[in-house]
N, C-alpha and C. Protein backbone atom coordinates (compact mmCIF):
# COMPACT_ATOMS: atom_id res chain seq x y z
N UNK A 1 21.59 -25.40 30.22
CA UNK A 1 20.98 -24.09 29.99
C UNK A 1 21.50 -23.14 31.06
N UNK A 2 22.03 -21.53 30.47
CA UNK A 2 22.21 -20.90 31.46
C UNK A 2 21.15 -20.07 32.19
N UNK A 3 21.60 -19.87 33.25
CA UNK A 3 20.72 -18.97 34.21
C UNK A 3 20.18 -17.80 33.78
N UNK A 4 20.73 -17.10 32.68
CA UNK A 4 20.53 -15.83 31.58
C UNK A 4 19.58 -16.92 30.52
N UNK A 5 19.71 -17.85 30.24
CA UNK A 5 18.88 -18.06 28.77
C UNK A 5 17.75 -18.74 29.25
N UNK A 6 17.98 -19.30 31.29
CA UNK A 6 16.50 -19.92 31.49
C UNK A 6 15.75 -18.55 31.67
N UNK A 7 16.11 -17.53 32.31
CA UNK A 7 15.46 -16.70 32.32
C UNK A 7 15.04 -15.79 31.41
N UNK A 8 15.49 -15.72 29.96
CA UNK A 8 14.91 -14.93 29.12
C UNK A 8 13.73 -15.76 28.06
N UNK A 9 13.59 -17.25 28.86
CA UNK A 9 12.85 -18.08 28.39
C UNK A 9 11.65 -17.78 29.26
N UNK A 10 12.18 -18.67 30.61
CA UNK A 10 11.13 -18.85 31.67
C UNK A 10 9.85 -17.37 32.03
N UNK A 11 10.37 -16.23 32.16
CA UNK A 11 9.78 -15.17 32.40
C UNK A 11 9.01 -14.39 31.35
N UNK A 12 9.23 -14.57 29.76
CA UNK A 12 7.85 -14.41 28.93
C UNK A 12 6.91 -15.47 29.18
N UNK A 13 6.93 -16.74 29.42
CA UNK A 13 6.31 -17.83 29.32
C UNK A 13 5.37 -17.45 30.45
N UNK A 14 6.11 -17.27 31.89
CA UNK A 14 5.10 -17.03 32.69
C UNK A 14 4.77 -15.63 32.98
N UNK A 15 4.84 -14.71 32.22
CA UNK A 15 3.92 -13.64 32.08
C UNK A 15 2.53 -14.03 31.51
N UNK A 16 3.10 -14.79 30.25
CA UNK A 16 2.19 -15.51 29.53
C UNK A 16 0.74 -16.39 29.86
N UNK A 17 1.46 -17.14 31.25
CA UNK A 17 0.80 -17.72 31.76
C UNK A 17 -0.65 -17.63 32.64
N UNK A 18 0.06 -16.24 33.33
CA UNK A 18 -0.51 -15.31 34.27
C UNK A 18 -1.45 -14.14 33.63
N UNK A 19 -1.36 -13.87 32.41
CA UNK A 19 -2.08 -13.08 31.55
C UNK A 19 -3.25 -13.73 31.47
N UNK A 20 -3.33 -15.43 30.83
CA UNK A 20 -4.16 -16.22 30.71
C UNK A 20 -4.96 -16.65 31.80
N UNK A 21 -4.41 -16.85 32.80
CA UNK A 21 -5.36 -17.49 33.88
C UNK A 21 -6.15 -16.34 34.49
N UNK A 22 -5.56 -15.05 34.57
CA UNK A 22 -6.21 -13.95 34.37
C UNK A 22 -7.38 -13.49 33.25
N UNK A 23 -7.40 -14.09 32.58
CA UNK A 23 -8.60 -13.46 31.16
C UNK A 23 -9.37 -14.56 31.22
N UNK A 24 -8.81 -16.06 32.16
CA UNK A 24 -10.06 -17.17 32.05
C UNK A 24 -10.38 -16.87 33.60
N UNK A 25 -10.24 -16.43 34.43
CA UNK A 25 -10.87 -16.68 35.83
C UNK A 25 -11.42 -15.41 36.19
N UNK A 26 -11.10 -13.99 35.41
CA UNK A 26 -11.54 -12.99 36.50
C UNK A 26 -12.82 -12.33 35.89
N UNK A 27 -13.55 -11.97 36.70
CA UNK A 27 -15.03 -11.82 36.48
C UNK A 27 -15.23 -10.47 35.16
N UNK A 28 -15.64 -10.85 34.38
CA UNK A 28 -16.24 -9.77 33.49
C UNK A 28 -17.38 -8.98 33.51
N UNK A 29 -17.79 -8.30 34.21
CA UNK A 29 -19.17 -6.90 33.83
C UNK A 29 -18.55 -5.71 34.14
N UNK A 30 -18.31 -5.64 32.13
CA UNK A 30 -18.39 -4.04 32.24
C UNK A 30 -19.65 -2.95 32.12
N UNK A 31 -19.59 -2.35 32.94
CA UNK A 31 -21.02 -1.21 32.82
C UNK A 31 -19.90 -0.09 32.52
N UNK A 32 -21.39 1.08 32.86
CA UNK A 32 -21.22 2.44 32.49
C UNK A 32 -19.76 3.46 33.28
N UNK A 33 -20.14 3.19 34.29
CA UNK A 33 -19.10 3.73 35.22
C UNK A 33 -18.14 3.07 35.37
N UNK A 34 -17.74 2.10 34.82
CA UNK A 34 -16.18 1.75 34.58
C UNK A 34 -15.47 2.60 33.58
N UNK A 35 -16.49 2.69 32.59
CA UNK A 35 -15.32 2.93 31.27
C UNK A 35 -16.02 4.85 31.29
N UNK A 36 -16.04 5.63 32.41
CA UNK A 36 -16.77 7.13 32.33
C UNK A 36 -15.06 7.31 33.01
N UNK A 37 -15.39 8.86 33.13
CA UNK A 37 -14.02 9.76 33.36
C UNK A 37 -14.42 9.50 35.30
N UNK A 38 -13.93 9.72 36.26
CA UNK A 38 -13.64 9.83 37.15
C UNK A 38 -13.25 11.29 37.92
N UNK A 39 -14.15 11.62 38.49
CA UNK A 39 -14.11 12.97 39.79
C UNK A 39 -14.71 12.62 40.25
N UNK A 40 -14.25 12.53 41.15
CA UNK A 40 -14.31 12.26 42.72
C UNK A 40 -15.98 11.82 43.07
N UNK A 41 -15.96 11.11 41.72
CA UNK A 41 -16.89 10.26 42.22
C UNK A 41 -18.23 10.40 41.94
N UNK A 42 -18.20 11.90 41.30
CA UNK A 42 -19.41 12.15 40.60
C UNK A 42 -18.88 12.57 38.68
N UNK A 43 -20.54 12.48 38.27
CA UNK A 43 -20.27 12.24 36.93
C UNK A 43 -19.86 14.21 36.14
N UNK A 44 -18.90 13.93 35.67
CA UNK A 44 -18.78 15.81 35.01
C UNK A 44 -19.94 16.47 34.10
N UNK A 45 -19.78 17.84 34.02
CA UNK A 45 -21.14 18.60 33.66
C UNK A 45 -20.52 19.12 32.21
N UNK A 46 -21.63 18.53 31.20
CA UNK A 46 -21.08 18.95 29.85
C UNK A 46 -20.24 19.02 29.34
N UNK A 47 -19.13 18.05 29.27
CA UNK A 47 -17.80 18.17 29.15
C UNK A 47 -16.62 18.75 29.50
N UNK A 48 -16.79 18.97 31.20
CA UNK A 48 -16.00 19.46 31.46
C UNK A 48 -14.51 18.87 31.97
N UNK A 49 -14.75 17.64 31.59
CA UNK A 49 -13.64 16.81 31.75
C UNK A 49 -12.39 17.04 30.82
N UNK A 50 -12.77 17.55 29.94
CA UNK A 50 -11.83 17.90 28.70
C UNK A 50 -11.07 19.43 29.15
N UNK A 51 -10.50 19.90 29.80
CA UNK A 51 -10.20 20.92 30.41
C UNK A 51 -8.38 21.35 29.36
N UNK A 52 -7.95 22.09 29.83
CA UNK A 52 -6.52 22.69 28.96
C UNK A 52 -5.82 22.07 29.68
N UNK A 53 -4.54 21.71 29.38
CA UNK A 53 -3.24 21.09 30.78
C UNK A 53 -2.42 22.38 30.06
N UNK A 54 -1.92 22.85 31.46
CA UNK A 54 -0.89 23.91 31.15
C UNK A 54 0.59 23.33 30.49
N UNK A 55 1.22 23.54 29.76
CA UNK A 55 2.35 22.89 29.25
C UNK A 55 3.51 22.95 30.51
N UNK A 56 3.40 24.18 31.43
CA UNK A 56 4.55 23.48 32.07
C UNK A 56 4.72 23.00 33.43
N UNK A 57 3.64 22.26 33.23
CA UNK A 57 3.78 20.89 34.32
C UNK A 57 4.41 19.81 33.40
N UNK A 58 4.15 19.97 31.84
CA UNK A 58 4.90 19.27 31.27
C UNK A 58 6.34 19.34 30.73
N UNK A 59 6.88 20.43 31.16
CA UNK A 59 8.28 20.65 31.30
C UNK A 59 8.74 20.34 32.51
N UNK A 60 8.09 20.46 33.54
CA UNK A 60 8.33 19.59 34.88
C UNK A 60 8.46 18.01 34.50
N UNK A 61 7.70 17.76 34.19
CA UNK A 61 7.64 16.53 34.07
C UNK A 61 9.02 15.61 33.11
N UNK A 62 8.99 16.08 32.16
CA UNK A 62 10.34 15.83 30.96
C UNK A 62 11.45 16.61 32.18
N UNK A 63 11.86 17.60 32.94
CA UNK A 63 12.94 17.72 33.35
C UNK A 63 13.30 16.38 34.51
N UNK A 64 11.85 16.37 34.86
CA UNK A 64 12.17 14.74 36.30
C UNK A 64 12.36 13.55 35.29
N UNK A 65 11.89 13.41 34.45
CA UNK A 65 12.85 12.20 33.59
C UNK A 65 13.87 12.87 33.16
N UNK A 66 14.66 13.90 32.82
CA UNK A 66 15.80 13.69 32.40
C UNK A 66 16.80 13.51 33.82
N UNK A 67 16.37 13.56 34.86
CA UNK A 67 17.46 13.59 36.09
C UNK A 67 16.99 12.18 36.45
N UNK A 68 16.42 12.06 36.22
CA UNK A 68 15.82 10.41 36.28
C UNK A 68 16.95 9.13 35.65
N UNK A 69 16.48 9.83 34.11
CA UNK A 69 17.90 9.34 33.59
C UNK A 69 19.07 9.47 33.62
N UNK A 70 19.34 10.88 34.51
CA UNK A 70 21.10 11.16 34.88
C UNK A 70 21.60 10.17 35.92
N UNK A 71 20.31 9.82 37.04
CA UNK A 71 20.93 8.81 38.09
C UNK A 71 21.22 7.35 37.38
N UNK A 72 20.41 6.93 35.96
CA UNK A 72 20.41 5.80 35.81
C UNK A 72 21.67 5.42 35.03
N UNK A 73 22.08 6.55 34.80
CA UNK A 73 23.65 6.44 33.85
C UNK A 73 24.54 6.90 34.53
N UNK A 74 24.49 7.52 35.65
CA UNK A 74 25.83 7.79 36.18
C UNK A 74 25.62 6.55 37.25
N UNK A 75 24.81 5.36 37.32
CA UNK A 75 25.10 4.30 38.13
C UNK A 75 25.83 3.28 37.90
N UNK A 76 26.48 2.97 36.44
CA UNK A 76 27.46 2.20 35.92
C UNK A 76 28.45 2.71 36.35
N UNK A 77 28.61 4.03 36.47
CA UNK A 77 29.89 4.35 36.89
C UNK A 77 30.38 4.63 38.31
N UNK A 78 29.63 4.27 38.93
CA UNK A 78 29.58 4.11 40.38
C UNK A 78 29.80 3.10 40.93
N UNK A 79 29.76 2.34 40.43
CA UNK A 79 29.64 0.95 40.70
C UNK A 79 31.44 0.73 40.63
N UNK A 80 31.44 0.86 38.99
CA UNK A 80 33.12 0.37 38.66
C UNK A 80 33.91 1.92 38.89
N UNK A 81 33.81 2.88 40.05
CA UNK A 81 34.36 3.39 39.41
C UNK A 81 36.40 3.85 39.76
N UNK A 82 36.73 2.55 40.53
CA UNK A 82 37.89 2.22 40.24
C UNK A 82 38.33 1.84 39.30
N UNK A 83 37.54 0.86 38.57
CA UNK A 83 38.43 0.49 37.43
C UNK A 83 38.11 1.07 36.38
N UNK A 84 37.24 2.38 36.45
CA UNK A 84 37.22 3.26 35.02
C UNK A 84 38.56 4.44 35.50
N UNK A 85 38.92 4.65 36.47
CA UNK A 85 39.75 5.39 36.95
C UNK A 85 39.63 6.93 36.19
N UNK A 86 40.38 7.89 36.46
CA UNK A 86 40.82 9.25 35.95
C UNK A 86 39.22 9.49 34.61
N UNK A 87 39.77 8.27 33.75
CA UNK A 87 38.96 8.93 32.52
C UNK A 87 37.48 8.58 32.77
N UNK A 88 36.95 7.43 33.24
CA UNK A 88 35.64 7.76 33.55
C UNK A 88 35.16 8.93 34.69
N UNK A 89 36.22 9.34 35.06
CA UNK A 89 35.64 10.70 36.10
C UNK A 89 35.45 11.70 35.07
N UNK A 90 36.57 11.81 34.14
CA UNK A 90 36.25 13.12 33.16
C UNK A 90 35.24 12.80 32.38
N UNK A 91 34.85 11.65 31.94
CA UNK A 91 33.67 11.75 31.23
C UNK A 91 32.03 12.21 31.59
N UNK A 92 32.25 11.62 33.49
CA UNK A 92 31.49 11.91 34.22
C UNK A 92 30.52 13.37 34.51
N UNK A 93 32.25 14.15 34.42
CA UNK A 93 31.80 15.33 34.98
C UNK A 93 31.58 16.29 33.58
N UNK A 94 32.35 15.76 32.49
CA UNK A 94 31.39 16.54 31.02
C UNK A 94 30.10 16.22 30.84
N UNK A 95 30.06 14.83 31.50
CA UNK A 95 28.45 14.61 31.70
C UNK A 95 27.40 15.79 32.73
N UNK A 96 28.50 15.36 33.63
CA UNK A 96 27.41 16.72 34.80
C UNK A 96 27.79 17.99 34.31
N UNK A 97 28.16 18.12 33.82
CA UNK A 97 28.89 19.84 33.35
C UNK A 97 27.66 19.79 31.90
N UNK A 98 27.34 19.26 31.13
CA UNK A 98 26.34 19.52 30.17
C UNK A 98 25.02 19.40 31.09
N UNK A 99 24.88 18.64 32.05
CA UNK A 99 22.98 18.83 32.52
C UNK A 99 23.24 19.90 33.02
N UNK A 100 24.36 20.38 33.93
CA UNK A 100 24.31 21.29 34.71
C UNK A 100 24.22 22.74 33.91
N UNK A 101 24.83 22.95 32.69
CA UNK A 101 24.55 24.25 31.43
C UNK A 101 23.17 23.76 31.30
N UNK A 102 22.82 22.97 30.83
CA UNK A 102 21.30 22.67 30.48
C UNK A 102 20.10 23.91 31.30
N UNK A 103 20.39 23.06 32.79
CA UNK A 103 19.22 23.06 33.50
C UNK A 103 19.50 25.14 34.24
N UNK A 104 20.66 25.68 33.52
CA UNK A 104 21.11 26.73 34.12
C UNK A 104 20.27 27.68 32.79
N UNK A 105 20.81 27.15 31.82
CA UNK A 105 20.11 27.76 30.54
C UNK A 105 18.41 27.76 31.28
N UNK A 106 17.58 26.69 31.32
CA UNK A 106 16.16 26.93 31.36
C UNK A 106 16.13 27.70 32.42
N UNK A 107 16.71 27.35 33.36
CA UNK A 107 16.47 28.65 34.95
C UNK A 107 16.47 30.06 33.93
N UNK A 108 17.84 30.47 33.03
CA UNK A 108 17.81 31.89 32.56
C UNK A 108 16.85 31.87 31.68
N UNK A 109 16.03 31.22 31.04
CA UNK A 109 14.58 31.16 30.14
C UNK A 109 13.62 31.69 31.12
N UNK A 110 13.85 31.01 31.83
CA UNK A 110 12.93 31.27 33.03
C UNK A 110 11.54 30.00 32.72
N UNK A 111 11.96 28.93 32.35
CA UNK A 111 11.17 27.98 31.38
C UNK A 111 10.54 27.09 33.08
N UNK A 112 10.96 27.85 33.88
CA UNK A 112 10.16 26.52 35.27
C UNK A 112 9.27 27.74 35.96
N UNK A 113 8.91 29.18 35.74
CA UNK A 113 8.37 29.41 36.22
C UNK A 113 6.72 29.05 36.48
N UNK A 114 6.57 28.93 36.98
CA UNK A 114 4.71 28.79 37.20
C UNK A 114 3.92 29.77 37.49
N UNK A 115 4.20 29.86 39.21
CA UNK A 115 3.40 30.54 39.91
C UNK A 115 3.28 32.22 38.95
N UNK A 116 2.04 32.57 39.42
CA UNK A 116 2.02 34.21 38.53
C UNK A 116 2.83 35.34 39.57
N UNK A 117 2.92 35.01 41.06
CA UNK A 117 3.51 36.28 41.95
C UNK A 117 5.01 35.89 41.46
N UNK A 118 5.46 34.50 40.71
CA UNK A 118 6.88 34.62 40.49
C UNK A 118 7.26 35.45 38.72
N UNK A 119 6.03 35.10 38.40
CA UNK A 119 6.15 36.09 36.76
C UNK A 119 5.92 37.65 37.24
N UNK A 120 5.46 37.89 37.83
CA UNK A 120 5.32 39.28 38.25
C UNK A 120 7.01 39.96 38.77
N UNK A 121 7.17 39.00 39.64
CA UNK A 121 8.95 39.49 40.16
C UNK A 121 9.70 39.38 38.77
N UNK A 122 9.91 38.26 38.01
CA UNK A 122 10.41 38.19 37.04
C UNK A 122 10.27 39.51 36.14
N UNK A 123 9.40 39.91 35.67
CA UNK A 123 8.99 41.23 34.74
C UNK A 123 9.80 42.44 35.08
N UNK A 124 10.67 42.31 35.92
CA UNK A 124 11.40 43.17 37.02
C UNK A 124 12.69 43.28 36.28
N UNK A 125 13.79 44.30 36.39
CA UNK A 125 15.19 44.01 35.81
C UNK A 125 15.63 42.83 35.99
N UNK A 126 15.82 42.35 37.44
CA UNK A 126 16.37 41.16 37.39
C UNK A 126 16.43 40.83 38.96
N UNK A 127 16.23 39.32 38.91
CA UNK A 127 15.82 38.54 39.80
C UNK A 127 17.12 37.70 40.51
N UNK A 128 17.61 37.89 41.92
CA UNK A 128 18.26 37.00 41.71
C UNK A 128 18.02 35.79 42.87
N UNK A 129 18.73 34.82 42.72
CA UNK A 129 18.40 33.70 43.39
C UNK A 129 20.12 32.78 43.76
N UNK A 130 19.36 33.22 45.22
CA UNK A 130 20.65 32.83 46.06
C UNK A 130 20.86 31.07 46.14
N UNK A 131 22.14 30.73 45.85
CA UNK A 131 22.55 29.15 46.00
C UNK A 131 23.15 29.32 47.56
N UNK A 132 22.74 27.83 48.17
CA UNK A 132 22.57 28.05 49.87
C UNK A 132 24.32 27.55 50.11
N UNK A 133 25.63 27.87 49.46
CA UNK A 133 26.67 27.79 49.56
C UNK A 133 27.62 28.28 49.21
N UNK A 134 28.23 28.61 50.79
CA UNK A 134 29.72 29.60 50.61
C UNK A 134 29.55 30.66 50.15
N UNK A 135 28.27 31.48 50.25
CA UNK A 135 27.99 33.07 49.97
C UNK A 135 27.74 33.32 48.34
N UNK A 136 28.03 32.16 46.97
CA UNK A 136 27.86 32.17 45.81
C UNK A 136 26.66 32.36 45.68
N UNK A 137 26.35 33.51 44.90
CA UNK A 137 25.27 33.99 44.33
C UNK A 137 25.15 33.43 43.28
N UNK A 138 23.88 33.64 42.29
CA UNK A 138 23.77 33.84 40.82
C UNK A 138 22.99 34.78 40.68
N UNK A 139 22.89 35.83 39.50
CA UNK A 139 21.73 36.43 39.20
C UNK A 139 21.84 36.43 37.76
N UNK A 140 20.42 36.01 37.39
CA UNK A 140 19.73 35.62 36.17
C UNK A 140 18.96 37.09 35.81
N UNK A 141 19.40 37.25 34.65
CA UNK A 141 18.52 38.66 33.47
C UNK A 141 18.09 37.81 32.17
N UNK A 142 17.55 38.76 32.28
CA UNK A 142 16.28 38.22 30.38
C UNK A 142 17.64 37.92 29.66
N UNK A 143 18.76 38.27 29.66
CA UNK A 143 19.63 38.04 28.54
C UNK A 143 20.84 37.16 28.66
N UNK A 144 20.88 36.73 29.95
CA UNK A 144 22.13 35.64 30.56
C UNK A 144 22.49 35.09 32.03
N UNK A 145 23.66 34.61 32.14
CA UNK A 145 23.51 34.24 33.47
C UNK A 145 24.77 34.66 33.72
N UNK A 146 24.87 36.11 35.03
CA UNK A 146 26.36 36.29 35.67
C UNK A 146 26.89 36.05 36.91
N UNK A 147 27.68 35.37 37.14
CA UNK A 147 28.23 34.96 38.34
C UNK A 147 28.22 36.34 39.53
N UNK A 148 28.39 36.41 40.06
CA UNK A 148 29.17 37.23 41.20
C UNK A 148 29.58 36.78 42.53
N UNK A 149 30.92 37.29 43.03
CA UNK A 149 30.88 36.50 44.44
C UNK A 149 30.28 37.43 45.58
N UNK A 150 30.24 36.87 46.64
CA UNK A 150 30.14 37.63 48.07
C UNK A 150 29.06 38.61 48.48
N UNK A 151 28.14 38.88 47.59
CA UNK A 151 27.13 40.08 48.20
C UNK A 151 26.00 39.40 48.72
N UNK A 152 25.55 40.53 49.77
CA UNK A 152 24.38 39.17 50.77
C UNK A 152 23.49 40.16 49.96
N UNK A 153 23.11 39.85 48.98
CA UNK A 153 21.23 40.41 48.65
C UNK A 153 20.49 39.43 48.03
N UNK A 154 19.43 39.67 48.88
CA UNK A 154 18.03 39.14 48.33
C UNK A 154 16.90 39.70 48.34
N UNK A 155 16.47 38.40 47.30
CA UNK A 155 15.20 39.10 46.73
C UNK A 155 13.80 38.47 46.92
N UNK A 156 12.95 39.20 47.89
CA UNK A 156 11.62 38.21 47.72
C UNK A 156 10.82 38.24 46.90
N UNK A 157 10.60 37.14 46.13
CA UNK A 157 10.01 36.90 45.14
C UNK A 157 8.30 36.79 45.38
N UNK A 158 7.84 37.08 46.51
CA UNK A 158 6.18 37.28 46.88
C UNK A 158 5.99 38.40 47.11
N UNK A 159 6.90 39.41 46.90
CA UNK A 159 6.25 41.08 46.61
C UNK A 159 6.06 40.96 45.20
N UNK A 160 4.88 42.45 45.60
CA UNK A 160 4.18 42.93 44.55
C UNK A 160 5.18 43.58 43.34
């Protein structure tokens, strides 16, 4: 038997195992306050546990898995990446060259803003936001994204 087929044996079995000796040995009483919602320890007032989730903590959230998943696929190629030579670099970098349009597109949506003093600046002609290299700017408008080189301006985004 190989070391791949003991282990795709051995390790359901003893999940298996450990599930069981778990459901025969560990103590059972469930009450009330196990299976209730949780703050901090006291019980909530009229349902206020049921509250709105703003959606974009959940665009936060889906953007940290997708970079999540960029490290987990550009790690095959890190590994070999002598012997993918030339063409796994170009595939690489059409790879980073599409997250990188991606995540440039939602910046010009403006799809990560949160805070309200940053929607307030936003409502403005246009906002820009300095990259901390070699003097390259970007500035982002409601309608696109234009490069420019060399100008030192900024913008604070906590005025009124």
């Amino acid at each position: 038997m190989t070391s791949s087929t003991f282990f795709l044996v051995f390790i359901p079995i003893l999940a298996i195992i450990l599930l069981a000796v778990n459901l025969i040995f560990a103590p059972h009483n469930p009450y009330q306050e196990k299976d209730s919602v949780f703050e901090c320890g006291f019980h909530s007032f009229l349902g206020q546990n049921r509250t709105q989730f703003s959606i974009s903590f959940f665009i936060f959230a889906l953007l940290f898995l997708l970079f999540d998943l960029e490290i987990l696929l550009v790690y095959p190629y890190v590994v070999s990446a002598h012997t993918n030579g030339i063409y796994g670099l170009v595939i690489m970098l059409i790879f980073f060259l599409a997250l990188t349009l991606g995540f440039a597109f939602e910046l010009g949506k403006n799809a990560l803003k949160i805070d309200s003093r940053q929607m307030v600046a936003l409502n403005k002609e246009a906002v820009s936001i300095t990259t901390a290299f070699s003097g390259f700017y970007f500035r982002f408008k409601n309608k696109g994204l234009i490069n420019y080189l060399g100008k030192n301006e900024r913008v604070n985004l906590n005025a009124p």
